[in-house]
N, C-alpha and C. Protein backbone atom coordinates (compact mmCIF):
# COMPACT_ATOMS: atom_id res chain seq x y z
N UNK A 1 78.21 103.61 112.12
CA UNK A 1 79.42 103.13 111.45
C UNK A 1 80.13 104.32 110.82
N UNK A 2 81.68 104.64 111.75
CA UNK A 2 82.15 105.84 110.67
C UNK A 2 83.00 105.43 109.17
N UNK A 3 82.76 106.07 108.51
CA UNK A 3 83.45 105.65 107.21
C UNK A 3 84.88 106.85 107.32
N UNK A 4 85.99 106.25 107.21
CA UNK A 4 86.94 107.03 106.96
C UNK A 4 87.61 106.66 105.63
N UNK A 5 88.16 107.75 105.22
CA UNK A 5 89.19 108.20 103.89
C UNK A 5 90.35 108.68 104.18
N UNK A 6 91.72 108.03 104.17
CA UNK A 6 93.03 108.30 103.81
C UNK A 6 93.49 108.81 102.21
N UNK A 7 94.36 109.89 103.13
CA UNK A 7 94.85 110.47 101.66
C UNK A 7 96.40 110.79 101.99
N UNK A 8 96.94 110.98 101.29
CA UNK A 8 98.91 111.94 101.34
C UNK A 8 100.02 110.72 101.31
N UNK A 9 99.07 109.58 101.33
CA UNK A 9 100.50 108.28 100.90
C UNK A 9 101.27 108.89 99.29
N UNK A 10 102.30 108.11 99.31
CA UNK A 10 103.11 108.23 97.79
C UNK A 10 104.61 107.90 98.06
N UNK A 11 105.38 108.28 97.31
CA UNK A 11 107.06 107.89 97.61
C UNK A 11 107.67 108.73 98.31
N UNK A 12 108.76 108.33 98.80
CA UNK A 12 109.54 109.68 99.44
C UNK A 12 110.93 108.59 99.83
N UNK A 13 111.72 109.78 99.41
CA UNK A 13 113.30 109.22 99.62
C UNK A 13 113.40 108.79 101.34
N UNK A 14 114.25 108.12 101.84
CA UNK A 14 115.15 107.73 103.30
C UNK A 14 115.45 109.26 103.70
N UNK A 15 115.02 109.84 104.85
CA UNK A 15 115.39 110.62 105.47
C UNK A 15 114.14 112.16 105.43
N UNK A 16 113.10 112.06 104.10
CA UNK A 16 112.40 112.73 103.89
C UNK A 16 111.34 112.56 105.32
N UNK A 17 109.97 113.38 104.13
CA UNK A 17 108.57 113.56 105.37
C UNK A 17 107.06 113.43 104.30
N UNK A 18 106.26 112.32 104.65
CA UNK A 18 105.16 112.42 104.60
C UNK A 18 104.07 112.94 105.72
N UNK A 19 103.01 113.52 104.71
CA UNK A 19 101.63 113.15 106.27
C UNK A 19 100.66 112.99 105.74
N UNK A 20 100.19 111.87 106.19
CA UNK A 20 99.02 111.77 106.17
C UNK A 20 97.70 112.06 106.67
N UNK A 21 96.78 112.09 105.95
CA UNK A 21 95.36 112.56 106.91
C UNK A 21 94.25 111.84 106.28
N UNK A 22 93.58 111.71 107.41
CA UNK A 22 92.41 110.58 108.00
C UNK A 22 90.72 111.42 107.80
N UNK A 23 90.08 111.29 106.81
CA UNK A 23 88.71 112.50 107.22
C UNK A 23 87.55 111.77 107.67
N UNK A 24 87.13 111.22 108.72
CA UNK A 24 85.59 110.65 109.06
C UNK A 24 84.72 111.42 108.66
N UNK A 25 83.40 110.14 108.81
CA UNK A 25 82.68 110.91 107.90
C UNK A 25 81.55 110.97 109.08
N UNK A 26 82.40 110.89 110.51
CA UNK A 26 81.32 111.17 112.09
C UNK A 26 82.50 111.67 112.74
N UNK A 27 81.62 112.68 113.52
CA UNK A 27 83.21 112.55 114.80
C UNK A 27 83.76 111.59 115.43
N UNK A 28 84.55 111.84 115.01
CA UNK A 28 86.04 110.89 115.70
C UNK A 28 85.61 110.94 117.38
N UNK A 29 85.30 111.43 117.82
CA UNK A 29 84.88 111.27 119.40
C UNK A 29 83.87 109.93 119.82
N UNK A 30 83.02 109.67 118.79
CA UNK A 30 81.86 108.68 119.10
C UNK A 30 83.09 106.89 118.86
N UNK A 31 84.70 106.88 119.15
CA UNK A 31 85.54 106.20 119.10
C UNK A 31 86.64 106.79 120.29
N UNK A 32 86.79 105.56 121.46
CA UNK A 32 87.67 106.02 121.92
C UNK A 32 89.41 106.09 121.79
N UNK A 33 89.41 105.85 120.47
CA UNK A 33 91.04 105.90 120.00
C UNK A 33 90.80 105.57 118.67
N UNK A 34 91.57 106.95 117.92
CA UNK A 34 91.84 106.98 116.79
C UNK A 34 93.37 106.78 116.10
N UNK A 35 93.62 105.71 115.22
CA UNK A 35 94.95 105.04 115.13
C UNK A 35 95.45 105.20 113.87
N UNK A 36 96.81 104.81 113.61
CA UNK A 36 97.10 104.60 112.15
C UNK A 36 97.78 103.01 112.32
N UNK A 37 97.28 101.89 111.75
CA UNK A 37 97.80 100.69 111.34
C UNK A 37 98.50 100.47 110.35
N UNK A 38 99.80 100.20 110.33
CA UNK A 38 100.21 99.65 109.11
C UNK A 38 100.66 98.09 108.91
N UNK A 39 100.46 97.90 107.53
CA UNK A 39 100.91 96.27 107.29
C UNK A 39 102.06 96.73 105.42
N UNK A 40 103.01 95.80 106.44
CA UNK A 40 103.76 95.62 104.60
C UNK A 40 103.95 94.33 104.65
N UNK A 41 103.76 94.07 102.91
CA UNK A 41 104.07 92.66 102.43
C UNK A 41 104.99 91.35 103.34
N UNK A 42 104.40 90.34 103.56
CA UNK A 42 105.29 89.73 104.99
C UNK A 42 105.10 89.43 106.23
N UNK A 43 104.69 90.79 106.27
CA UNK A 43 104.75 91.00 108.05
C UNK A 43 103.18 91.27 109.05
N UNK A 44 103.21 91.09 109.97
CA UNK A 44 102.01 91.35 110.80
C UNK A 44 101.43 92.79 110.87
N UNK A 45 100.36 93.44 111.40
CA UNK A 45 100.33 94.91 111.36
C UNK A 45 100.87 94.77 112.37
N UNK A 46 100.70 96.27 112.79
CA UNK A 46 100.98 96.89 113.78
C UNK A 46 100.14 98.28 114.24
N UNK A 47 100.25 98.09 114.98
CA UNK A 47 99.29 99.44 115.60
C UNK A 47 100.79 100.71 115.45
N UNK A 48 101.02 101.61 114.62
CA UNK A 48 101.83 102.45 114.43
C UNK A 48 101.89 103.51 115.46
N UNK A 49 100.55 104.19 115.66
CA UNK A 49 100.42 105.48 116.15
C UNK A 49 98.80 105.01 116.87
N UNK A 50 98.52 105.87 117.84
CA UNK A 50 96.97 106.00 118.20
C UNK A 50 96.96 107.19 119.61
N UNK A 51 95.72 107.36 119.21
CA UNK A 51 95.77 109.09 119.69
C UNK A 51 94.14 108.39 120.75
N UNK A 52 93.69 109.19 121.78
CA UNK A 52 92.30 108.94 122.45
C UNK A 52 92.21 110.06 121.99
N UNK A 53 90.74 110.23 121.74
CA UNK A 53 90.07 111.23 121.73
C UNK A 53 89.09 111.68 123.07
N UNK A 54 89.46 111.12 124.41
CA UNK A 54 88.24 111.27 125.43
C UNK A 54 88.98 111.69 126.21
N UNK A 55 90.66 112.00 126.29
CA UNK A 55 91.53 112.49 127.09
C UNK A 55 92.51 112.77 126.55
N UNK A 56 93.70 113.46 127.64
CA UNK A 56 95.05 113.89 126.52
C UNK A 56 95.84 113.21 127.47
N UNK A 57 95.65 111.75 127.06
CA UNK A 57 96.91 110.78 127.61
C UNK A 57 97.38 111.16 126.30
N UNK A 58 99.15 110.94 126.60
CA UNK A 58 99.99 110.94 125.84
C UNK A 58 99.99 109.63 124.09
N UNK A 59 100.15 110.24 122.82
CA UNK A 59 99.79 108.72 122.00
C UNK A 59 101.12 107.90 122.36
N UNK A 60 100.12 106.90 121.81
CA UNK A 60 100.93 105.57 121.60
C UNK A 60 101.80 105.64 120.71
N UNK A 61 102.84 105.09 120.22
CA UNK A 61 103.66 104.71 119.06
C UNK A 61 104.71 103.26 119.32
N UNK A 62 104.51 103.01 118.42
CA UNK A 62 105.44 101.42 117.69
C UNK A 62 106.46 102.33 118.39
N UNK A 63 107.62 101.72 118.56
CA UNK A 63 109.19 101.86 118.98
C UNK A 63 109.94 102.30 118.23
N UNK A 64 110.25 101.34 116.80
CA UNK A 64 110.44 101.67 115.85
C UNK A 64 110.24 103.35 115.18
N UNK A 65 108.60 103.95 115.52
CA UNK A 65 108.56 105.60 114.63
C UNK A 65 108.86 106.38 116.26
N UNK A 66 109.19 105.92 117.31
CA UNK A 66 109.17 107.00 118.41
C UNK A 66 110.07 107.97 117.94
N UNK A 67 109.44 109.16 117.93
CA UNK A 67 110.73 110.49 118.19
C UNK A 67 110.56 110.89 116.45
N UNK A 68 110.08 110.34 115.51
CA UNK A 68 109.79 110.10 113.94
C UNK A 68 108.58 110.72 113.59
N UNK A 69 107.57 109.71 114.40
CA UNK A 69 106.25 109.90 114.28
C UNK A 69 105.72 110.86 114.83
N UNK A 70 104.39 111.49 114.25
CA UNK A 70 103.56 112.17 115.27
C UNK A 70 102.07 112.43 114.94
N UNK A 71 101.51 111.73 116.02
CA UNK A 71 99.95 111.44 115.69
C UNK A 71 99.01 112.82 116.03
N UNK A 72 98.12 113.36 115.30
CA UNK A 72 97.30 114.12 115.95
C UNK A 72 95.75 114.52 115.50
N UNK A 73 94.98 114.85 115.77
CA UNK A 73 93.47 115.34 115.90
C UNK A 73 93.46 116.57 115.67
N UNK A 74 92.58 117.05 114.77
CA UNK A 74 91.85 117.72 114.47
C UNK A 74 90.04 117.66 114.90
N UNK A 75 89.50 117.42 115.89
CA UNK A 75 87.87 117.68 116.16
C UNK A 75 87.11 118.08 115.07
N UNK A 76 87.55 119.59 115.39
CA UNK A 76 86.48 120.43 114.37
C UNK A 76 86.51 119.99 112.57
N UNK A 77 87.26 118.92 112.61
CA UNK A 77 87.38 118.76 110.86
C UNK A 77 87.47 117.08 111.15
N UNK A 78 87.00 116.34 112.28
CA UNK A 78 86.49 115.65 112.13
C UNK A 78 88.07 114.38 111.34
N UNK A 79 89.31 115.15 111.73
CA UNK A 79 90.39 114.58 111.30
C UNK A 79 91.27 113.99 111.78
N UNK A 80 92.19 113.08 111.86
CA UNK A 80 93.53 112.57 112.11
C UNK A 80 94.71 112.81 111.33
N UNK A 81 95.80 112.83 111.92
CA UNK A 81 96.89 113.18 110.42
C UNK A 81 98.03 112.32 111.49
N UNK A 82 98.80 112.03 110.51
CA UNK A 82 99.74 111.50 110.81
C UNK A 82 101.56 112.65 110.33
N UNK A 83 102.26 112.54 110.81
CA UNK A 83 103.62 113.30 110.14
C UNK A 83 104.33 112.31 110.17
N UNK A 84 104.88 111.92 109.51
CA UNK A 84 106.14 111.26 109.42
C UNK A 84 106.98 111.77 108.54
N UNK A 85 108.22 111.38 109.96
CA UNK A 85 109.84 112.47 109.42
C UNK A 85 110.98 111.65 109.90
N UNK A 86 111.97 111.81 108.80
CA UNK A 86 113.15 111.21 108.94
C UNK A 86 113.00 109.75 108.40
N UNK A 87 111.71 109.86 107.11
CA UNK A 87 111.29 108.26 106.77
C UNK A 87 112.32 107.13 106.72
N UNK A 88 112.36 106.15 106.98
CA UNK A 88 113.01 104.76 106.63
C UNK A 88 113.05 103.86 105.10
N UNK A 89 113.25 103.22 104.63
CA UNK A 89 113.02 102.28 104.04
C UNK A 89 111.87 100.87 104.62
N UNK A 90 112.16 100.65 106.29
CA UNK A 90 111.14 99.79 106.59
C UNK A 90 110.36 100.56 107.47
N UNK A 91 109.82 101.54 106.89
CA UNK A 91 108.88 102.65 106.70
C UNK A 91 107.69 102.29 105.94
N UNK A 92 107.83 101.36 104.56
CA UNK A 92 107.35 101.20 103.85
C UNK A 92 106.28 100.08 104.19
N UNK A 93 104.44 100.48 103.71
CA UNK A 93 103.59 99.72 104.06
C UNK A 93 102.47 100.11 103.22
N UNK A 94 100.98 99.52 103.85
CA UNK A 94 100.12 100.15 103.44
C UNK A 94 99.68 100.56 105.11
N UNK A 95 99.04 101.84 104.95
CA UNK A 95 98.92 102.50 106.20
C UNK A 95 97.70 102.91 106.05
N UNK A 96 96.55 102.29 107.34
CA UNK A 96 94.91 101.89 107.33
C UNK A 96 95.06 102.88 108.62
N UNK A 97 94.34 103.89 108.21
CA UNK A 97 93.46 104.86 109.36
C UNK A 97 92.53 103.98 109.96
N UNK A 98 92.26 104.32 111.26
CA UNK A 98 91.44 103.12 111.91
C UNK A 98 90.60 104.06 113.27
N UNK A 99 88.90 103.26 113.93
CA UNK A 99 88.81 103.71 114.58
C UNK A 99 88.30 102.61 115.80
N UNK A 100 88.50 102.85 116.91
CA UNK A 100 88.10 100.94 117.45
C UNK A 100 86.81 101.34 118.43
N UNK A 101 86.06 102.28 118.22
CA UNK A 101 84.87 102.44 118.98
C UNK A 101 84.71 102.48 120.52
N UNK A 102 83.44 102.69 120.52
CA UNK A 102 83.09 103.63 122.19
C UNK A 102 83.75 102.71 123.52
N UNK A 103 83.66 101.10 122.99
CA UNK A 103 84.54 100.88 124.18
C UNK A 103 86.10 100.34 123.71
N UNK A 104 86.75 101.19 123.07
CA UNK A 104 88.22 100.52 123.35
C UNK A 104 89.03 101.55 124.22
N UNK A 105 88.65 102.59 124.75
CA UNK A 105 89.01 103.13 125.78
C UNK A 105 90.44 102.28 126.23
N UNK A 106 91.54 103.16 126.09
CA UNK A 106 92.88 102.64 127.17
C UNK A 106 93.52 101.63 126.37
N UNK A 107 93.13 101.21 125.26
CA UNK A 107 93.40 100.33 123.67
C UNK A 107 94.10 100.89 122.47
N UNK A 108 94.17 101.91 122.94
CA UNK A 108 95.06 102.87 121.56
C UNK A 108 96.22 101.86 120.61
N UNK A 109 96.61 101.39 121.91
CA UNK A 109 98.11 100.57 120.67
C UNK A 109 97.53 99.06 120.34
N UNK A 110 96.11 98.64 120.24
CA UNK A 110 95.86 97.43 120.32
C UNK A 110 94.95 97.73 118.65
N UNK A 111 96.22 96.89 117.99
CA UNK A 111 95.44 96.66 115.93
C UNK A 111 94.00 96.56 116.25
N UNK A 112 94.40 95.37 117.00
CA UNK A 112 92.71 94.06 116.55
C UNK A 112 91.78 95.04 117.39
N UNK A 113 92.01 95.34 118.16
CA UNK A 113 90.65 96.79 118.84
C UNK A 113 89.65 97.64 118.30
N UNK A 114 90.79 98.06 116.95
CA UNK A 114 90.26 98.37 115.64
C UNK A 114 88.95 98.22 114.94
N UNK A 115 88.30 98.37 114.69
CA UNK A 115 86.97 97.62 114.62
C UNK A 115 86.41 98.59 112.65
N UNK A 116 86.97 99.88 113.05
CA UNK A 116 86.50 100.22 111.72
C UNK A 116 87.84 101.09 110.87
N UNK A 117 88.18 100.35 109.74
CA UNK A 117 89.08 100.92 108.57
C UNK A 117 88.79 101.69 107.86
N UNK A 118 90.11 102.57 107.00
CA UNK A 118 89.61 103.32 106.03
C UNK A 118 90.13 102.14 104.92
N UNK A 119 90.70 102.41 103.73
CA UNK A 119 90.97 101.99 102.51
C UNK A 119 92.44 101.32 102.30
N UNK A 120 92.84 102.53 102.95
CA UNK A 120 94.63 102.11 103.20
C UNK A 120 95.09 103.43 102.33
N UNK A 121 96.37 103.32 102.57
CA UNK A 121 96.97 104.57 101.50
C UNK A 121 98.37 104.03 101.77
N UNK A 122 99.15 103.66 100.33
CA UNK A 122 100.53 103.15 99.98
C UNK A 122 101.30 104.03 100.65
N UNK A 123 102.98 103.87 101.53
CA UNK A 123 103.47 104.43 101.40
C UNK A 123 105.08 103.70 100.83
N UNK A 124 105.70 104.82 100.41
CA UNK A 124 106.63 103.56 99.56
C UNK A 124 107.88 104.66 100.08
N UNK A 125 108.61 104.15 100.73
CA UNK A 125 110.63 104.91 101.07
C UNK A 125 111.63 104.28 100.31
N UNK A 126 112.19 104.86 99.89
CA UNK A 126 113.03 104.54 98.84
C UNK A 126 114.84 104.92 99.54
């Protein structure tokens, strides 16, 4: 079971840049897609971003952050980070690092695949 920790949520004006990063506490490899989920008040999640770690297919992204977002890996630190640029207002969520294990292979943009969360980390656009 990997345990992950999100950190770098907080406020940021319409048009700014957060990033976030994801630290397992196993390699991210023993998961075949490492994601960022978000949910805000209301609404359903969504699978935001998701990266494989067993190949370099291209990530996934919601529609909404394409060209915004950008998902990526770190191995050797056992990390994920997220960038987000050109934030929104419905930008705003709580945003769950996620990992969906050895078989979600080819599942990157699928929430419920998900199988293990971190904590969440607020982000708030103003």
């Amino acid at each position: 079971h990997v345990q992950l920790v999100e950190s770098g949520g907080g406020s940021a004006q319409a048009g700014g840049s957060l990033r976030l990063s994801c630290a397992a506490s196993t390699g991210t490899f023993r998961s075949a897609c490492m994601g960022w989920i978000r949910q805000a008040p209301g609404k359903e999640r969504e699978a935001t971003a998701g990266i494989s770690t067993i190949d370099l297919r291209t990530p996934s992204y919601v529609p909404s952050v394409e060209g915004r977002f950008t998902i990526s890996q770190d191995k050797a630190k056992n990390t994920v980070y997220l960038q987000m640029n050109s934030l929104k207002p419905e930008d705003t969520a709580t945003y769950y690092c996620a990992a969906n294990g050895a078989s979600g292979y080819g599942y990157c943009d699928i929430w419920s695949r998900y199988v293990n969360w971190g904590q969440g980390t607020q982000v708030t656009v103003s």
